[in-house]
N, C-alpha and C. Protein backbone atom coordinates (compact mmCIF):
# COMPACT_ATOMS: atom_id res chain seq x y z
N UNK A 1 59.09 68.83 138.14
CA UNK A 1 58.27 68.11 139.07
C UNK A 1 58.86 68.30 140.47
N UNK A 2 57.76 69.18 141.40
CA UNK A 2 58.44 68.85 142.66
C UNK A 2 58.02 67.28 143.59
N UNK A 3 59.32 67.53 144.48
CA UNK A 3 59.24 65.65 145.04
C UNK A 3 59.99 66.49 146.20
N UNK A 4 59.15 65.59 147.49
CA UNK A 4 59.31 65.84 148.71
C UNK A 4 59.81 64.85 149.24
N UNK A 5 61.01 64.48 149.79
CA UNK A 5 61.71 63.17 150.16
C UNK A 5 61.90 63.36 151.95
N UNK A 6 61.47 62.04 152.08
CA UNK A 6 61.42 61.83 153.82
C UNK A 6 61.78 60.95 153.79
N UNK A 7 62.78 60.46 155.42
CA UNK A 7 63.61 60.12 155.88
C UNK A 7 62.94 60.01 157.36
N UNK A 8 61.92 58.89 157.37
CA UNK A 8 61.23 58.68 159.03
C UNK A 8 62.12 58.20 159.42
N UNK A 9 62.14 58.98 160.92
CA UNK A 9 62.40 58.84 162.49
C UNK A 9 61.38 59.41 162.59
N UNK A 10 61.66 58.62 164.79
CA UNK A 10 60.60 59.10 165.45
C UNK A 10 61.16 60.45 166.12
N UNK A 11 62.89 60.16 166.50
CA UNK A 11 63.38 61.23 167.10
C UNK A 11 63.14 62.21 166.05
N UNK A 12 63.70 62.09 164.88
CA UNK A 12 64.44 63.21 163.83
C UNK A 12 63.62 62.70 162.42
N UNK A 13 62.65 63.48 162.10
CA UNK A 13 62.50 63.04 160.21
C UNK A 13 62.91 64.11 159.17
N UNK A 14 64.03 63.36 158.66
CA UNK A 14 64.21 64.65 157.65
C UNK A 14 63.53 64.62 156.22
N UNK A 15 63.40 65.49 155.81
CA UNK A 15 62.61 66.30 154.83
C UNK A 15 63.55 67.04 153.48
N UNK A 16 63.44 66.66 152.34
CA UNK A 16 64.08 67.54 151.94
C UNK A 16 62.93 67.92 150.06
N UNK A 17 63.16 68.83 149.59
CA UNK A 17 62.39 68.94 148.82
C UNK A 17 63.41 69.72 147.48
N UNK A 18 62.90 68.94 146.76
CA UNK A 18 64.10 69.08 144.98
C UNK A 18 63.16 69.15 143.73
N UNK A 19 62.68 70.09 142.64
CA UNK A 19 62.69 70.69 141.24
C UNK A 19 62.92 70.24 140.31
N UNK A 20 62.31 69.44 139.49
CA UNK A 20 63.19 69.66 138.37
C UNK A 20 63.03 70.09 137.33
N UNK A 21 63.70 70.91 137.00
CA UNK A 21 63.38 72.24 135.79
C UNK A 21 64.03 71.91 134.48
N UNK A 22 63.68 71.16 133.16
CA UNK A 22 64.79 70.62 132.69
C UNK A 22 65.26 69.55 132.83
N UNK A 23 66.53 69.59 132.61
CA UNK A 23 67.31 68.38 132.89
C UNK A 23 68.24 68.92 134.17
N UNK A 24 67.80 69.97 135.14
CA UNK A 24 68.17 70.30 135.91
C UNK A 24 67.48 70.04 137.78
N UNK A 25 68.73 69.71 138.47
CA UNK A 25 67.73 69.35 139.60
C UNK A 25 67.89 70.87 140.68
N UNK A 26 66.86 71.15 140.98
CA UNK A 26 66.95 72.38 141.95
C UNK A 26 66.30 72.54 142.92
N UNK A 27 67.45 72.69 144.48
CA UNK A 27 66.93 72.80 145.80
C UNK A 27 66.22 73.50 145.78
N UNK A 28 65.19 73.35 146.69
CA UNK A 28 64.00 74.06 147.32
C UNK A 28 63.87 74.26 148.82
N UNK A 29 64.12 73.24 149.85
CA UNK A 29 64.03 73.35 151.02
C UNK A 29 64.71 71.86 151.82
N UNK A 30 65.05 72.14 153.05
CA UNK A 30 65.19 70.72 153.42
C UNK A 30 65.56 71.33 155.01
N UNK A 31 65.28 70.28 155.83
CA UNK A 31 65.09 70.69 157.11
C UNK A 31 64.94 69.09 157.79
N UNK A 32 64.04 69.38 159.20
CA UNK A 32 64.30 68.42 159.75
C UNK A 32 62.81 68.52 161.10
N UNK A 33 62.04 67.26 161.38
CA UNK A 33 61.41 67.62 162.34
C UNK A 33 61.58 66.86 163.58
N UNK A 34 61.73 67.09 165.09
CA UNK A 34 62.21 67.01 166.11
C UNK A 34 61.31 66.66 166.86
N UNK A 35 61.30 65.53 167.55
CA UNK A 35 60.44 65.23 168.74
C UNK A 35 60.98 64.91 169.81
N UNK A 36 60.56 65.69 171.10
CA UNK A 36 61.04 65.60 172.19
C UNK A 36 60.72 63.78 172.93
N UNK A 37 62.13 63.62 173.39
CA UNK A 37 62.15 62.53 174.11
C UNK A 37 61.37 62.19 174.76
N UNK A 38 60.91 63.49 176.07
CA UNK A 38 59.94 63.58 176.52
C UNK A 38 58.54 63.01 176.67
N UNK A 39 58.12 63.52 174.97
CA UNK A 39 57.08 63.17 174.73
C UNK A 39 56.38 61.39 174.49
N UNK A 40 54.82 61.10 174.50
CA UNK A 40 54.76 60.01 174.33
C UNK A 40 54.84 59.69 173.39
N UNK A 41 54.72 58.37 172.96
CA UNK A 41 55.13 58.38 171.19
C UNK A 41 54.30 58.71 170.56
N UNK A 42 52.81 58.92 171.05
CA UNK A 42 51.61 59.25 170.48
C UNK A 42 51.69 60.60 169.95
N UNK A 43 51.99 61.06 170.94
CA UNK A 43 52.78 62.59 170.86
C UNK A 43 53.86 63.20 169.53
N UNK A 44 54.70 62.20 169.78
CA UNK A 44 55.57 62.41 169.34
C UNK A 44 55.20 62.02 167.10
N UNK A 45 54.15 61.06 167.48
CA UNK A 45 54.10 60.59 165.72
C UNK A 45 52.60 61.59 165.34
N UNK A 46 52.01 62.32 166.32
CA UNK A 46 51.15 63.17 165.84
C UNK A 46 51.67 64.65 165.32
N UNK A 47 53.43 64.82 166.46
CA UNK A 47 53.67 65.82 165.61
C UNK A 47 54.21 65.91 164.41
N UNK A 48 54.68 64.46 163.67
CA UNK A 48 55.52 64.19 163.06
C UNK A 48 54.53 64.45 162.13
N UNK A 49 53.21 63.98 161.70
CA UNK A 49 52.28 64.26 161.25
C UNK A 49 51.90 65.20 160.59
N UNK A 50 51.55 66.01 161.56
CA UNK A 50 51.03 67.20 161.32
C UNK A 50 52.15 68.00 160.71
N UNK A 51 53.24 68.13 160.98
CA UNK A 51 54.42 68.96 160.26
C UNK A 51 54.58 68.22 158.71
N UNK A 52 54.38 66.84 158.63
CA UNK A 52 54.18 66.95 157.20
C UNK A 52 53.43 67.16 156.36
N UNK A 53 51.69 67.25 156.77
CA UNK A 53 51.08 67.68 156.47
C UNK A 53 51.02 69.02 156.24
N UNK A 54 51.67 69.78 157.05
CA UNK A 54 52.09 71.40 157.06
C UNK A 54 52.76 71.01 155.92
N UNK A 55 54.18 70.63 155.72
CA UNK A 55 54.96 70.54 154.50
C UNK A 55 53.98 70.31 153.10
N UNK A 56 53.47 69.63 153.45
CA UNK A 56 53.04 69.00 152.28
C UNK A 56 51.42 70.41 151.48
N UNK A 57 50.90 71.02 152.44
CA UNK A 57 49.72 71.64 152.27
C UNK A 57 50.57 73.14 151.47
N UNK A 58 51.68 73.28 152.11
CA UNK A 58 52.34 74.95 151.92
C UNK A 58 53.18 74.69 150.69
N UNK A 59 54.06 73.14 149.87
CA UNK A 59 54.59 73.13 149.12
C UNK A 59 54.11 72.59 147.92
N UNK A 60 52.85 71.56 147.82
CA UNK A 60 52.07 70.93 147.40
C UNK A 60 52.85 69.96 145.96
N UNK A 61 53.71 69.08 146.75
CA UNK A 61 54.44 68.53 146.03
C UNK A 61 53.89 67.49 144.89
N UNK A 62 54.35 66.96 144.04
CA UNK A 62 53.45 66.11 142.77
C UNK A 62 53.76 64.73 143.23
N UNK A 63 54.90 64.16 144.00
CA UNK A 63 54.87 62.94 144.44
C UNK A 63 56.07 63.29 145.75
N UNK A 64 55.42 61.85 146.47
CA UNK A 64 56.56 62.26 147.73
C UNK A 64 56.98 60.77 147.91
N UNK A 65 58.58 60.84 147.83
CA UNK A 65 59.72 59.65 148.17
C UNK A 65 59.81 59.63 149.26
N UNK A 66 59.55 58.02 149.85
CA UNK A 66 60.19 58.00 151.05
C UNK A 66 60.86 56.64 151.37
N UNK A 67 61.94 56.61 152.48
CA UNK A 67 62.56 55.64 152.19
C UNK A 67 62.01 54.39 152.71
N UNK A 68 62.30 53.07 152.24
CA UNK A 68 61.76 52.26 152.77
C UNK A 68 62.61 51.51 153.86
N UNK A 69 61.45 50.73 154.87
CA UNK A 69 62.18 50.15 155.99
C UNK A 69 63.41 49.09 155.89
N UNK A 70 64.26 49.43 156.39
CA UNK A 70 65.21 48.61 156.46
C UNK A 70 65.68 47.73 157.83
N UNK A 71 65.22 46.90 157.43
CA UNK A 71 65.63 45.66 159.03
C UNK A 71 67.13 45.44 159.32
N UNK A 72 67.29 46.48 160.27
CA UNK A 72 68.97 46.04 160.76
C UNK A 72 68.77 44.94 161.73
N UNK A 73 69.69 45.23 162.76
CA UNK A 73 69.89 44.18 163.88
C UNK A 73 68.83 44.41 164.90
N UNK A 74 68.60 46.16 165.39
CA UNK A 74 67.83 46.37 165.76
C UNK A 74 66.37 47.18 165.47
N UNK A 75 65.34 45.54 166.30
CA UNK A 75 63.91 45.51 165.70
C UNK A 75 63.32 46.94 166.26
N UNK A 76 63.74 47.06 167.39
CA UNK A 76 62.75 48.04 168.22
C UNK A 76 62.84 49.41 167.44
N UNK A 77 63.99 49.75 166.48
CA UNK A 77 65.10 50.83 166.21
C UNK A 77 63.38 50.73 164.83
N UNK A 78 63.41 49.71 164.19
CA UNK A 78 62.94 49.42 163.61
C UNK A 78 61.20 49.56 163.17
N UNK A 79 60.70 49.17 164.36
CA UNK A 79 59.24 49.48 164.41
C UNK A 79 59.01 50.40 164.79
N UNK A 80 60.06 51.43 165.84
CA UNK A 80 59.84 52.86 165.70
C UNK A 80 60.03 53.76 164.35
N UNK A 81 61.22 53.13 163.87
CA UNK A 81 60.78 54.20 162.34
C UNK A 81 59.59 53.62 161.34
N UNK A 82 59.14 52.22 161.50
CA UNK A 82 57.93 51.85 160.49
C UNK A 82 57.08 53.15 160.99
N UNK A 83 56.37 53.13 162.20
CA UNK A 83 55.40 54.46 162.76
C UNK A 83 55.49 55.18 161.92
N UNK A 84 57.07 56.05 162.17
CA UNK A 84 57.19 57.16 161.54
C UNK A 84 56.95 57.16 160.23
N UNK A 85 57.00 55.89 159.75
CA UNK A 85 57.13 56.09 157.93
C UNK A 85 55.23 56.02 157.58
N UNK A 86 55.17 55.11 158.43
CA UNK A 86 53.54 55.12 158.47
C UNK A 86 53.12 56.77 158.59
N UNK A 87 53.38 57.24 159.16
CA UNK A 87 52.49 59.07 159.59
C UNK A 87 52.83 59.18 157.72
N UNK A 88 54.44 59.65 157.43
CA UNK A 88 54.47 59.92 156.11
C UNK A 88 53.49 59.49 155.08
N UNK A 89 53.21 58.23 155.27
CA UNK A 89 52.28 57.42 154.32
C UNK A 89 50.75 58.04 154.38
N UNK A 90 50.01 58.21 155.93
CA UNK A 90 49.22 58.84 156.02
C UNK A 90 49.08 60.35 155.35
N UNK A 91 49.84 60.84 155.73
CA UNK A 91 49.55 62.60 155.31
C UNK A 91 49.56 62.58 153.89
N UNK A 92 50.64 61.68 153.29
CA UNK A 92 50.53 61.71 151.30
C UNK A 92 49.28 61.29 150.83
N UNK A 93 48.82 60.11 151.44
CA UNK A 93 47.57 59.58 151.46
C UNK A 93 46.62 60.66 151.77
N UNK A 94 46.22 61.42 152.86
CA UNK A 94 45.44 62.39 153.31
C UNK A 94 45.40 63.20 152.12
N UNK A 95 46.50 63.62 151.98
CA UNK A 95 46.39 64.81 150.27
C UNK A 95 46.48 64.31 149.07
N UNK A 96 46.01 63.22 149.16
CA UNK A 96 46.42 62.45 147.49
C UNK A 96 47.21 62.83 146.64
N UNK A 97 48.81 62.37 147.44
CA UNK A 97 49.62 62.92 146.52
C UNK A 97 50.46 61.30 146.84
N UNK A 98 50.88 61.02 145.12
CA UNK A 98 51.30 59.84 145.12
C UNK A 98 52.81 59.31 145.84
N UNK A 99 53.09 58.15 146.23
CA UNK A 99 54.29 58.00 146.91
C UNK A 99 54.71 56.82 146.56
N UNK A 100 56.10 57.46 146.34
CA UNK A 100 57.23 56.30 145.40
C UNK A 100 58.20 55.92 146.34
N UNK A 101 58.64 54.54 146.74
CA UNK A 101 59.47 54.47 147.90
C UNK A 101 60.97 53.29 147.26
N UNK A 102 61.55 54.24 148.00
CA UNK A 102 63.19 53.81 148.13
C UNK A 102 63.94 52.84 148.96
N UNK A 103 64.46 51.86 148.75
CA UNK A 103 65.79 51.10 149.74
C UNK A 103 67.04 52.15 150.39
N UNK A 104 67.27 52.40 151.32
CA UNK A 104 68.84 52.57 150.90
C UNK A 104 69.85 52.47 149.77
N UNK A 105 69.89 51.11 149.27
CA UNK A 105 70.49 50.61 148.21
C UNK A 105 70.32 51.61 147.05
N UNK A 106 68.97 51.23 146.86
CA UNK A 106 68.44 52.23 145.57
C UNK A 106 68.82 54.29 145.57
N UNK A 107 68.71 54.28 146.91
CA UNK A 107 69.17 55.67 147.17
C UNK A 107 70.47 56.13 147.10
N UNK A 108 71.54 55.08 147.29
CA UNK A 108 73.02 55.50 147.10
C UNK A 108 73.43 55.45 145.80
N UNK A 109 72.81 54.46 145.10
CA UNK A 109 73.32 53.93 143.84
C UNK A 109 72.87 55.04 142.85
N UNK A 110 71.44 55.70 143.29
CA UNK A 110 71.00 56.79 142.30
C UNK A 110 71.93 58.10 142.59
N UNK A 111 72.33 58.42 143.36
CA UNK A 111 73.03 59.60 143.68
C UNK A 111 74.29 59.29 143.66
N UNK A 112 75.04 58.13 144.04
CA UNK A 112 76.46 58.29 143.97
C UNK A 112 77.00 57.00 142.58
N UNK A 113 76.02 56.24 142.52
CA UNK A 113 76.70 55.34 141.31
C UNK A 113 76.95 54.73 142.55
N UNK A 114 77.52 53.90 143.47
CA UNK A 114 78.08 53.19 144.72
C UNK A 114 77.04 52.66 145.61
N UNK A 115 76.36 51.37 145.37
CA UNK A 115 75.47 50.94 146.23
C UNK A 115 75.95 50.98 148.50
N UNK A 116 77.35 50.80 148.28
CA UNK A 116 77.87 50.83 149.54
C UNK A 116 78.70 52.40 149.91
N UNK A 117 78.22 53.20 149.41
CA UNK A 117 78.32 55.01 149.45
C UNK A 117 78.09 55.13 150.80
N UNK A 118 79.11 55.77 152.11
CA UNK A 118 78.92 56.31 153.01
C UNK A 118 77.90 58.04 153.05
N UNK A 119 77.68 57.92 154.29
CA UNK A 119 76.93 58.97 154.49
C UNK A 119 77.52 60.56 154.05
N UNK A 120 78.84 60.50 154.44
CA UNK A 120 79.91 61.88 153.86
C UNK A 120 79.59 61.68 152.21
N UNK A 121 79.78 60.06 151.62
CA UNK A 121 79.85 60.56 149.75
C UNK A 121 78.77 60.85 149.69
N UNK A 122 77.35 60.50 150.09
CA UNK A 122 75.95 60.65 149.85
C UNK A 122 75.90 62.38 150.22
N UNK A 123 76.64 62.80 151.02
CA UNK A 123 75.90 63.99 151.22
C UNK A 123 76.92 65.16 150.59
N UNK A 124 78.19 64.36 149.95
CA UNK A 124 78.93 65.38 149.28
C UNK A 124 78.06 65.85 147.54
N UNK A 125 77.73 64.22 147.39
CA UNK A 125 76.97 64.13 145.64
C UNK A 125 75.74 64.68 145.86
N UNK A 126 75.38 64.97 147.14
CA UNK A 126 73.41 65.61 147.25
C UNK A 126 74.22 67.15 146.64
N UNK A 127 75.31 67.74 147.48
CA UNK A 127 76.12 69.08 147.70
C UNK A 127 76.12 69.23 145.71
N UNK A 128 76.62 68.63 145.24
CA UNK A 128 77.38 68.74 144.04
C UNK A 128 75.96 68.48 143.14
N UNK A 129 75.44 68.20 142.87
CA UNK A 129 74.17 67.65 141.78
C UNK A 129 73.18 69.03 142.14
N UNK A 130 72.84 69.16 143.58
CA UNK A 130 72.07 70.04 143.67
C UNK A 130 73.09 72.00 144.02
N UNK A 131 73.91 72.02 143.72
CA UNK A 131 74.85 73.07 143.51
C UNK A 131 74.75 73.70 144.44
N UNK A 132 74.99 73.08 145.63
CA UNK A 132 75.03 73.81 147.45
C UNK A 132 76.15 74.54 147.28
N UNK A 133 76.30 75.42 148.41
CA UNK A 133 78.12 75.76 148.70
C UNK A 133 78.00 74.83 149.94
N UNK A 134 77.13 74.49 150.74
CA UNK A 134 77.96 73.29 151.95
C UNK A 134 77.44 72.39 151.88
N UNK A 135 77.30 70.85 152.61
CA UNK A 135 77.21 69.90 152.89
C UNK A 135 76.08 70.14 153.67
N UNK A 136 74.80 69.54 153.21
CA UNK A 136 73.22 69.87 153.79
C UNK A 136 73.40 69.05 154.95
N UNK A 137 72.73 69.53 156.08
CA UNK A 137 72.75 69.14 157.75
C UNK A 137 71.81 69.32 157.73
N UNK A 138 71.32 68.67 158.82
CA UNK A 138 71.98 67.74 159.72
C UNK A 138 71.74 66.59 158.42
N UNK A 139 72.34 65.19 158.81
CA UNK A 139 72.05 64.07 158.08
C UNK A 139 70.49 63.35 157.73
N UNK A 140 70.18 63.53 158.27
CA UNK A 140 68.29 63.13 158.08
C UNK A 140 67.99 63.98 157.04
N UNK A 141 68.20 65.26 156.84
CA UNK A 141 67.60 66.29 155.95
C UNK A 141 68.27 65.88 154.71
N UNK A 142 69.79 66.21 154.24
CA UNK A 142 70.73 65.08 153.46
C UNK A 142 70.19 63.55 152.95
N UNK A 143 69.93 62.63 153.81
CA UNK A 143 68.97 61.62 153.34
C UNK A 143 67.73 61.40 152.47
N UNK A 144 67.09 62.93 153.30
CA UNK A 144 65.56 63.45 152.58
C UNK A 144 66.27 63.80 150.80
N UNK A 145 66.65 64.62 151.06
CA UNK A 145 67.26 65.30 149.98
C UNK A 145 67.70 64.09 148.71
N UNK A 146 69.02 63.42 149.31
CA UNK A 146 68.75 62.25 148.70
C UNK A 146 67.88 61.73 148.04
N UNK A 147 66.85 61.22 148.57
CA UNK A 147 65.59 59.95 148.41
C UNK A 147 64.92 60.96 147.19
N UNK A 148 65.02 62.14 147.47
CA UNK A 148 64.12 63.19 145.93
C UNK A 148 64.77 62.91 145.27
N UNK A 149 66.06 63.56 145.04
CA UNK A 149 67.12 63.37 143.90
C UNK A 149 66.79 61.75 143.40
N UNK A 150 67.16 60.31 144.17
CA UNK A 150 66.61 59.07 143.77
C UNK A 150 65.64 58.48 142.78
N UNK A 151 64.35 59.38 143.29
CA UNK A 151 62.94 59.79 142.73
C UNK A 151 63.02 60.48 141.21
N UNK A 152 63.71 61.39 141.16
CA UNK A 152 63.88 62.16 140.01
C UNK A 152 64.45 61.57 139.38
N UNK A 153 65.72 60.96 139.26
CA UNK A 153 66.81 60.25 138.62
C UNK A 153 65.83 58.96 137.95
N UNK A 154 65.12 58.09 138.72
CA UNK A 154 64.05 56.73 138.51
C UNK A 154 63.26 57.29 137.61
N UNK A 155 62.67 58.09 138.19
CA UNK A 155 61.91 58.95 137.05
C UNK A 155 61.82 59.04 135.63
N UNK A 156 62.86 59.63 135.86
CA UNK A 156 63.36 60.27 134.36
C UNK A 156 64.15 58.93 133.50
N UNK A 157 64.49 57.53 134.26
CA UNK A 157 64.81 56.85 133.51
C UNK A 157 63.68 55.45 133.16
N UNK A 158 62.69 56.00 134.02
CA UNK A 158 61.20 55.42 133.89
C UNK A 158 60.32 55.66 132.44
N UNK A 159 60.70 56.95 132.15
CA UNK A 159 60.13 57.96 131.29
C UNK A 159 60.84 57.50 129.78
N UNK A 160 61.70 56.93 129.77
CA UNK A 160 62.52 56.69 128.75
C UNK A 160 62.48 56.00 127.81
């Protein structure tokens, strides 16, 4: 089953996309999409948009993970990534492809066993499960990557 995992920002959304063949999990792609400061935010969440919709039309994934909002200290930090998670929600929605969503919590604990897993163990156990030779970059894409692996792991113990 492929699973396309996103990681909204407005600056940075990473993307990562994971296989599973078996009882095996296998990379496929992971990257990252960029919006200029510049731009307005209108701007900025239409391109976010449309690039997942690109993702989503060229890889045609069977479900797409994404993480869910998490209320830190800061709100504003906050309702800018809801947007972003909103576009994600739209484009899965647009292609009727179903979407399963993640905590943080739930995302460390599936990949590292360690609900309080820093960003280095999260992205050493993405490295090691999915049989990288480096440490997937930038961190947004790593996250993405993550939230699939999460997806797959729930999955398969959903299935059980």
């Amino acid at each position: 089953m492929l699973t396309l995992g996103i990681d909204p920002g407005t600056a940075t959304t990473g993307f990562g996309l994971v296989s599973e063949q078996g009882d095996r999990l296998v990379f496929v792609d992971h990257g990252v999409i960029r919006t200029p400061k510049t731009d307005t935010s209108q701007a900025r969440l239409r391109k976010i948009y449309l690039e997942l919709r690109k993702l989503i039309n060229t890889y045609k994934p069977r479900i797409i993970a994404v993480e869910k909002l998490f209320f830190g200290v800061n709100s504003k930090t906050a309702i800018a990534v809801g947007q972003a998670r909103g576009m994600s929600l739209l484009a899965a929605a647009e292609q009727k492809v179903p979407v399963a969503e993640y905590s943080p919590l739930q995302v460390k604990m599936a990949v590292t066993g360690y609900g309080k897993a820093d960003k280095k163990q999260v992205q050493q156990m993405v490295k090691t499960l999915l049989k990288l030779d480096d440490l997937p970059r930038p961190d947004d894409a790593a996250d993405a990557l993550a939230i699939a692996i999460c997806h797959l792991h729930s999955y398969r113990l959903a299935s059980l």
